[in-house]
Protein backbone atom coordinates (compact mmCIF):
# COMPACT_ATOMS: atom_id res chain seq x y z
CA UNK A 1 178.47 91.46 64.80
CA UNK A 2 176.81 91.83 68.09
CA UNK A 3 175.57 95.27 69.57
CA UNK A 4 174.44 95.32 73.63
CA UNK A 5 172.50 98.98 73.57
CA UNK A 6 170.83 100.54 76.79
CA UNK A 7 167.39 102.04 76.37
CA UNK A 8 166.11 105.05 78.37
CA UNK A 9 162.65 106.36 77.25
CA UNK A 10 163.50 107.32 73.14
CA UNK A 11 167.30 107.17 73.58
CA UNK A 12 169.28 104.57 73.08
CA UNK A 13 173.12 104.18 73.95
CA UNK A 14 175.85 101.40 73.07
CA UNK A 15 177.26 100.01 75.81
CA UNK A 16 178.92 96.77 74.55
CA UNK A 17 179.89 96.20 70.47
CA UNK A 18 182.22 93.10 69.08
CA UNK A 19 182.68 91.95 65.54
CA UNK A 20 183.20 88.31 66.43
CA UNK A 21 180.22 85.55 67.90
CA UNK A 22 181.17 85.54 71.61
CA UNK A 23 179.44 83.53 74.53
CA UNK A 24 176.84 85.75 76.94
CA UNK A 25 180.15 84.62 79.66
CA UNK A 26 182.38 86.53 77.71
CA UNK A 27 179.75 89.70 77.29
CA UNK A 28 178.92 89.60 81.07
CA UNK A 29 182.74 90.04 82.03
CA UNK A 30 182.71 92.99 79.75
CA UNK A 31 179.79 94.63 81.34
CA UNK A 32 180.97 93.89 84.73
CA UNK A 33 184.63 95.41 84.17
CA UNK A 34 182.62 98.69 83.06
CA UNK A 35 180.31 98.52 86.29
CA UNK A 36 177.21 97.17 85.06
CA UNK A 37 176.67 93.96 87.61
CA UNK A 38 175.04 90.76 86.08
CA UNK A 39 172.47 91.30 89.69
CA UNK A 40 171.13 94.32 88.57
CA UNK A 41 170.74 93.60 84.75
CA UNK A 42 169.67 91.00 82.03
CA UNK A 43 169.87 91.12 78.34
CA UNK A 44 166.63 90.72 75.92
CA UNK A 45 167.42 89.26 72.41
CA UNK A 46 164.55 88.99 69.93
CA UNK A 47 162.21 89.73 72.97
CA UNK A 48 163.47 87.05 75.02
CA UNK A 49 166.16 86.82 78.11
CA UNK A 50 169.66 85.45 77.29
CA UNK A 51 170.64 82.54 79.31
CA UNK A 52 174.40 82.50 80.04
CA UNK A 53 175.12 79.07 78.28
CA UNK A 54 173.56 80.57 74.96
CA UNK A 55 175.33 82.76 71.87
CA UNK A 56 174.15 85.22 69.89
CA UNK A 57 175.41 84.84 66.48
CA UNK A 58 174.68 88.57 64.94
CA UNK A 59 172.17 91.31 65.78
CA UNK A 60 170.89 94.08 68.20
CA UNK A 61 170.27 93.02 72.41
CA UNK A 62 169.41 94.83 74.79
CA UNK A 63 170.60 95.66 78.57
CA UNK A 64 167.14 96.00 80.77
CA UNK A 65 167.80 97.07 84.52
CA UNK A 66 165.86 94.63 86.71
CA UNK A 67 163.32 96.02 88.70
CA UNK A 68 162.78 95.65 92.58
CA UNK A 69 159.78 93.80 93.86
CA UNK A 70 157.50 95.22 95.82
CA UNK A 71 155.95 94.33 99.24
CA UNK A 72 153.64 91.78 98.51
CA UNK A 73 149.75 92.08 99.79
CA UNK A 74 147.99 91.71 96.79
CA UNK A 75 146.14 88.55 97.48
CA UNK A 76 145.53 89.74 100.87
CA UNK A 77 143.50 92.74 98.70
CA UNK A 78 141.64 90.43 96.57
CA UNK A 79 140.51 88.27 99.62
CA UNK A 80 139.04 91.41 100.63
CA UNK A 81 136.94 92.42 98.00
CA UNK A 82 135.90 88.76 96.93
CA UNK A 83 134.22 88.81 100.76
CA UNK A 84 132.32 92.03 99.86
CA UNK A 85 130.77 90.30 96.58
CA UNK A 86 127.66 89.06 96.66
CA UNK A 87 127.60 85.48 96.80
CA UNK A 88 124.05 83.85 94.48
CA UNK A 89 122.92 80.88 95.62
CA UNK A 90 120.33 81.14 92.69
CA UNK A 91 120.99 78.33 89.47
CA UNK A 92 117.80 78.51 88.30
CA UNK A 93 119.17 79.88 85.18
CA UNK A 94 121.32 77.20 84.93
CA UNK A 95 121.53 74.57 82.64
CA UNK A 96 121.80 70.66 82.86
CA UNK A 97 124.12 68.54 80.66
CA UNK A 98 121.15 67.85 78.80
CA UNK A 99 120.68 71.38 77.99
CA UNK A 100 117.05 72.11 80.22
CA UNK A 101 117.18 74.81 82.33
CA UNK A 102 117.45 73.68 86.47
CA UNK A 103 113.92 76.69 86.47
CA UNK A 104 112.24 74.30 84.22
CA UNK A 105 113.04 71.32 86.39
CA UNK A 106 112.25 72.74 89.82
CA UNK A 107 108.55 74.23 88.20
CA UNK A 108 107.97 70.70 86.77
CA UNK A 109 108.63 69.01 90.63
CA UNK A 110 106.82 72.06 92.22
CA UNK A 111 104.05 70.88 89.56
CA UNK A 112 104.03 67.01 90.15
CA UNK A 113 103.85 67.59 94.00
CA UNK A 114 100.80 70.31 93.74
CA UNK A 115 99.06 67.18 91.96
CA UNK A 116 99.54 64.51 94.21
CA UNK A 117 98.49 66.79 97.05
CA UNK A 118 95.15 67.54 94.82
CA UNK A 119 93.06 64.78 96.53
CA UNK A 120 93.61 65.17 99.59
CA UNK A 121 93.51 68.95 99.67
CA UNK A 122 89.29 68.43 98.21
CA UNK A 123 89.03 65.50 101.31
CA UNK A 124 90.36 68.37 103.71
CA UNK A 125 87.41 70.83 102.40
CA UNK A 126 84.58 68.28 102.47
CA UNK A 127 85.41 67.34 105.89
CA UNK A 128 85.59 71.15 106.92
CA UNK A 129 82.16 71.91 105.96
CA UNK A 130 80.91 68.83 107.53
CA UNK A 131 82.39 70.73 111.00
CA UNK A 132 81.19 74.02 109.98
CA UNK A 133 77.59 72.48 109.05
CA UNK A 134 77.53 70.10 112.56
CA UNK A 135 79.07 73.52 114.32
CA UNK A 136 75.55 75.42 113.11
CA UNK A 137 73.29 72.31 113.91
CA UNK A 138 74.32 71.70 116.86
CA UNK A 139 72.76 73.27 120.45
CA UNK A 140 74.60 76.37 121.91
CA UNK A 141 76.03 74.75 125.42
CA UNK A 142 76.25 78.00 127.43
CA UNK A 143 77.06 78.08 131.14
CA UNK A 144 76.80 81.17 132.64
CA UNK A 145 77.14 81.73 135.99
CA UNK A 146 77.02 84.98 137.71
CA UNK A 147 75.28 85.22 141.57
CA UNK A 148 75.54 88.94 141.61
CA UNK A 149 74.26 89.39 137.58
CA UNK A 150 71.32 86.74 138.78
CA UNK A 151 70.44 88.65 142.14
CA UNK A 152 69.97 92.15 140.12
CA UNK A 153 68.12 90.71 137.29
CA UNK A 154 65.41 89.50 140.08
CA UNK A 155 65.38 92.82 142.14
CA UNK A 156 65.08 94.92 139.13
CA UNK A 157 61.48 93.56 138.21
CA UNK A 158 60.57 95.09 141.68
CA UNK A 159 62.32 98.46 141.11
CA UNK A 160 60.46 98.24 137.72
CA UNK A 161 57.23 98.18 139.37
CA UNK A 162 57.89 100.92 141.94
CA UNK A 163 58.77 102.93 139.24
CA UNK A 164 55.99 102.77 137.63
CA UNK A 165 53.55 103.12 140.65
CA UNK A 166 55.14 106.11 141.30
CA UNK A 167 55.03 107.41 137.68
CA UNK A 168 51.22 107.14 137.92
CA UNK A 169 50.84 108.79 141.30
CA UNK A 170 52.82 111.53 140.08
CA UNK A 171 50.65 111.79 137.01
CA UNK A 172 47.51 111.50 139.08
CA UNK A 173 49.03 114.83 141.20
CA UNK A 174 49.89 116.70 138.57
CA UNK A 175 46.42 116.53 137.24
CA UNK A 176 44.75 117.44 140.10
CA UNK A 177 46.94 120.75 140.18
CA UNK A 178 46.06 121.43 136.52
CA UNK A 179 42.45 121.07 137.49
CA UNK A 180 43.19 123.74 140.71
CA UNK A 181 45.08 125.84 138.47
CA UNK A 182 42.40 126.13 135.94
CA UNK A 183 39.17 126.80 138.28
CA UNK A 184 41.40 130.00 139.63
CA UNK A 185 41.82 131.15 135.86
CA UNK A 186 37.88 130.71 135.80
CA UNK A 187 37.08 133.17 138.31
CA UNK A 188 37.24 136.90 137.79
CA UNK A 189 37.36 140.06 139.54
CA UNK A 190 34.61 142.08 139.33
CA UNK A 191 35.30 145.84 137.54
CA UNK A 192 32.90 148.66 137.49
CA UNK A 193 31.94 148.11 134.53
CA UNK A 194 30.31 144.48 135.31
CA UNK A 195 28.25 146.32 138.34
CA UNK A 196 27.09 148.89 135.73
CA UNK A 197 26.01 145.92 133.23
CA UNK A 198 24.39 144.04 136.13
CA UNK A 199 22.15 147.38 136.88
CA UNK A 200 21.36 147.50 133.65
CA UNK A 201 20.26 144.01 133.41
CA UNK A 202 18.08 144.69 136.41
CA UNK A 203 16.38 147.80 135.49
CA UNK A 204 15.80 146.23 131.96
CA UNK A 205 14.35 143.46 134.20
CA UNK A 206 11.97 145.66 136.10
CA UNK A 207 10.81 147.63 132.80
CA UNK A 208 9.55 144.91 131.22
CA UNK A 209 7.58 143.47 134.40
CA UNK A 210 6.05 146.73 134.89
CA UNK A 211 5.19 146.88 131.11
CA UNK A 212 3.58 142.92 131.13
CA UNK A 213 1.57 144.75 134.27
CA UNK A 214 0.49 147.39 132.77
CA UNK A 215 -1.10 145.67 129.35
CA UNK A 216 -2.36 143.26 131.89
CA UNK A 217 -4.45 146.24 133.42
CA UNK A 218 -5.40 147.50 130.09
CA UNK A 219 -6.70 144.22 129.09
CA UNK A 220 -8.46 143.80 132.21
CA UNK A 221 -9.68 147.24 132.15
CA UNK A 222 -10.19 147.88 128.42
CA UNK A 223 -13.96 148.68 128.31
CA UNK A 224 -14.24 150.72 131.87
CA UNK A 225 -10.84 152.87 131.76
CA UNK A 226 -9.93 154.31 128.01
CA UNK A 227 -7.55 156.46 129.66
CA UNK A 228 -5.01 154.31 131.31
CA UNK A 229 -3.86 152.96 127.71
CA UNK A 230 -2.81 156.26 127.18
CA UNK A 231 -0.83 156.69 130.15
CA UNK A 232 0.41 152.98 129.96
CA UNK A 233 1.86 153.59 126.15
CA UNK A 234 3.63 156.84 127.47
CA UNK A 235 4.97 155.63 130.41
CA UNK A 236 6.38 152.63 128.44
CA UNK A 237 7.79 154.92 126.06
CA UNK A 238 9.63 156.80 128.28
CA UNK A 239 10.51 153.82 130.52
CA UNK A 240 12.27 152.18 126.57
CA UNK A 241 14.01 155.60 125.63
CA UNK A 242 15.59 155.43 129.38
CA UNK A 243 17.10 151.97 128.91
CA UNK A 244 18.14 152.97 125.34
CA UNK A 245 20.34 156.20 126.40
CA UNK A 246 21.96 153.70 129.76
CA UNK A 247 22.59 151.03 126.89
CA UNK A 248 24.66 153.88 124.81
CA UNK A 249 26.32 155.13 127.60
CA UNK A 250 27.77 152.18 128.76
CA UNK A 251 28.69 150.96 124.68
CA UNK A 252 30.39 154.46 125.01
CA UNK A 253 32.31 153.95 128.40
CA UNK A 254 33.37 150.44 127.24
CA UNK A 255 34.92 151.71 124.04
C-alpha cells in the first residue's frame, strides 16, 4: 500500500493512494493528470528523493514543492568580508613537525647571532676610547680669522686707557669742588650776638690789664702809698661785678 501525502505547516493531505506496488512512472502520470507537474515537485521516501526508475514497495512519501533559486551573489559577499579580515603574518606561535614552537626557534637564532657579534662589538669599544682618549690628548687646531674682530681687539686697549685717564681727571675735579664746597660751609656770618661776645672778650681783656697794673703799682708802691691798695681792691671789685652782670646778660639773651 502506498500513500503520496502533501504537507503544509501541521496539516497533511492525501493526494495519491494505491493498494498495489506501482513504479514512481506510473505515480507521476497520476499526479500530472490531477495538475501537480513532475517540474515543480519531487517525492521524499524515508528522507530521501525518489528516482523515477525506483519502486516503493509499501509505506508513507511525501510530495515537496521545489523551491526557486535565488540570485546568486553569495561568494561575491564572502570575498568581501574575507578582504576586511585581518590578515597575521605572525607564526610565532606556531609549531614545527617536531613539536617546538617557530618563537623558540627564532629566540634561539636571535641568540646565536648576538654571540658571534660579542667580539667584535668589545673590539668596536676599545678602539672608541682609543679615539676619544687621542681626541683629549691631542692639540686644539683652531684657525680663526676675523680682520674686523682683530682690528677692535687692538683699538680697544687704547679706548681702555682713555677711559681711564679721564676717570682720574674727573676724580681729581670733583675733589677739588668738595674741597671749595667745604671752605664756604667753614665760614660764617657774623650775628649780633658774636659782636656782643667779642666786646665782652675785649673788655674782659682790658680789666684784667688794668688789674695786673694796678697790683704792679701797689707792689711798687707798697711802703710809700697805703692808700692806693684800697682804691685798687675797690676798683677791681667793681670792675669783676661789671663783667659778671654783661656775662649774665648775654647767657640770658642767648637762651
Amino acid at each position: 500500500m502506498i500513500d503520496v501525502n502533501y504537507k503544509s505547516g501541521k496539516a497533511s493531505l492525501t493526494i495519491f493512494k494505491s493498494d498495489i506496488n506501482i513504479s514512481m512512472t506510473e505515480v507521476w502520470n497520476a499526479l500530472q493528470s490531477k495538475g501537480l507537474l513532475k517540474e515543480d515537485f519531487y517525492i521524499v521516501f524515508n528522507g530521501r528523493i525518489v528516482q523515477d526508475n525506483e519502486s516503493i514497495i509499501s509505506g508513507s512519501a511525501t510530495l515537496v514543492p521545489k523551491l526557486p533559486g535565488g540570485k546568486g551573489g553569495f561568494g561575491s559577499m564572502l570575498r568581501a568580508i574575507g578582504a576586511q579580515i585581518e590578515k597575521t603574518t605572525n607564526r610565532e606561535a606556531c609549531r614545527d613537525l617536531s613539536g617546538r614552537r617557530l618563537r623558540d626557534i627564532n629566540e634561539e637564532k636571535r641568540l646565536k647571532t648576538w654571540i658571534e657579534k660579542q667580539g667584535a662589538r668589545e673590539v668596536e669599544a676599545i678602539e672608541c676610547k682609543k679615539r676619544k682618549l687621542e681626541r683629549l690628548c691631542a692639540e686644539p687646531k683652531h684657525t680663526f680669522k676675523d680682520k674686523s674682530y682683530e682690528h677692535e681687539r687692538s683699538v680697544l686697549t687704547e679706548r681702555i686707557d682713555d677711559a681711564v685717564e679721564q676717570g682720574f681727571k674727573n676724580a681729581a675735579a670733583n675733589n677739588i669742588k668738595e674741597k671749595i664746597n667745604d671752605t664756604k660751609k667753614g665760614i660764617k656770618r657774623k650775628t649780633i650776638l658774636d659782636d656782643m661776645d667779642s666786646d665782652v672778650s675785649c673788655s674782659s681783656d682790658s680789666d684784667t690789664d688794668d688789674i695786673t697794673t694796678c697790683n704792679k703799682k701797689i707792689k711798687s708802691n707798697d711802703n710809700h702809698l697805703p692808700s692806693v691798695d684800697d682804691d685798687c681792691s675797690n676798683s677791681a671789685d667793681e670792675k669783676l661785678e661789671k663783667n659778671n652782670k654783661e656775662e649774665n646778660l648775654n647767657t640770658e639773651l642767648i637762651t
